[in-house]
Protein backbone atom coordinates (compact mmCIF):
# COMPACT_ATOMS: atom_id res chain seq x y z
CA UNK A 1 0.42 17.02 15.36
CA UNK A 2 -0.82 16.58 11.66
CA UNK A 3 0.03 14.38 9.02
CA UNK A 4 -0.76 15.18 5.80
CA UNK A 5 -0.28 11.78 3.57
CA UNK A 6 -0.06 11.79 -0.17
CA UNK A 7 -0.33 8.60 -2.20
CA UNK A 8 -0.44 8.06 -6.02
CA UNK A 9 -0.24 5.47 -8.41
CA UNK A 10 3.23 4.38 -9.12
CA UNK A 11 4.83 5.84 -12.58
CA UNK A 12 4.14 2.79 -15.24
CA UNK A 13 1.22 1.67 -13.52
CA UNK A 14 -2.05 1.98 -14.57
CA UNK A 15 -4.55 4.64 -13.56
CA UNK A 16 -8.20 4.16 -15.52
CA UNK A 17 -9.69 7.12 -13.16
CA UNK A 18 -6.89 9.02 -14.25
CA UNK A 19 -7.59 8.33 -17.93
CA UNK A 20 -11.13 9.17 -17.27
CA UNK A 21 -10.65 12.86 -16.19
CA UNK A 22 -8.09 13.12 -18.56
CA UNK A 23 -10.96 12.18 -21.64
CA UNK A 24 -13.59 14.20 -19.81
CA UNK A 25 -11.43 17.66 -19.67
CA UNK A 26 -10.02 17.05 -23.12
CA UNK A 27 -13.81 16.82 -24.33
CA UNK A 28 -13.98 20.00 -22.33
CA UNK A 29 -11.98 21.65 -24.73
CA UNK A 30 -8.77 21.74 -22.28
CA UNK A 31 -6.65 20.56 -25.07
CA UNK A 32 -3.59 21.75 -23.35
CA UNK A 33 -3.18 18.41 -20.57
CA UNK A 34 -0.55 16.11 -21.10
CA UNK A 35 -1.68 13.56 -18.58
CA UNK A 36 -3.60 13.57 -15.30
CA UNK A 37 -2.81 10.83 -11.99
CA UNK A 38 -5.67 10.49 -9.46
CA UNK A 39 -4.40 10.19 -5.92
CA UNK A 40 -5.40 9.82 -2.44
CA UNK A 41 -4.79 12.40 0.39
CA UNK A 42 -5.30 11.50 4.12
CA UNK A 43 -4.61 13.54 7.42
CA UNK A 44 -4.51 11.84 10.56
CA UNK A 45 -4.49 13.92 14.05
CA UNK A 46 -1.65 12.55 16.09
CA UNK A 47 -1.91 13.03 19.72
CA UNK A 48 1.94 13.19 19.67
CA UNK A 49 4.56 16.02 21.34
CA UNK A 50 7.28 14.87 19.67
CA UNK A 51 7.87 14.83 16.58
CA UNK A 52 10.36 12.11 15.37
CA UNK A 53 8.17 9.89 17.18
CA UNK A 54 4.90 11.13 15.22
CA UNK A 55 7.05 10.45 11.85
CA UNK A 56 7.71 7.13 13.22
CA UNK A 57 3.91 6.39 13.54
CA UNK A 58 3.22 7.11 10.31
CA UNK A 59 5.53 5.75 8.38
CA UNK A 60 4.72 2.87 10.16
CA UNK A 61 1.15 3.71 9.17
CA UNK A 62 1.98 3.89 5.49
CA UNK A 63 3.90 0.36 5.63
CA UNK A 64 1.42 -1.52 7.19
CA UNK A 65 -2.20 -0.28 6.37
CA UNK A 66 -2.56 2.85 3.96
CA UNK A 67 -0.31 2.26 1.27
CA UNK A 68 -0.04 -0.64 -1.10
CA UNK A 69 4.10 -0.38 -2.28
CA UNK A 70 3.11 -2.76 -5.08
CA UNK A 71 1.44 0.04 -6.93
CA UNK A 72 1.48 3.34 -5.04
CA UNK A 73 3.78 5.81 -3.82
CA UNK A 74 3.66 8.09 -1.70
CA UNK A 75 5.12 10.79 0.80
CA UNK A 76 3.59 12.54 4.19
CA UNK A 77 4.54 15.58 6.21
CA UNK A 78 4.40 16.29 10.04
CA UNK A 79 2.58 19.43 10.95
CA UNK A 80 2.54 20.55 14.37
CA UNK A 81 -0.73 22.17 15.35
């Protein structure tokens, strides 16, 4: 199994590396951006069969060691293959 994890900041807080590309591709001349939010994306290979119990996993995962819920949300998906 696959997980695909993807974790941004939360809405309200802060995100100076998103500011940053947003300034950079404005002074490109892409006038058209209302806002950019820099993220993270992570994929872990489970060597899981089931499924529920690979969603387990990484939720746990996401709760205890990749996320910080103070300032980031995020949201993950279970591929199998």
């Amino acid at each position: 199994m696959l997980a695909k994890i993807f974790i941004k900041p939360k809405k309200g807080i802060l995100d100076p590396q998103g500011k940053a590309v947003f300034g950079a591709l404005s002074r490109l001349g892409f006038s058209q951006i209302g806002d950019v939010r820099i993220g993270k994306y992570i994929e872990i290979r489970l060597n899981v069969n089931d499924k529920s119990s690979a969603h387990a996993d990484v939720q746990k995962m996401c709760d205890t060691l990749l996320v910080n819920k103070l300032i980031e949300d995020f949201t993950f998906e279970i591929v199998e293959g």
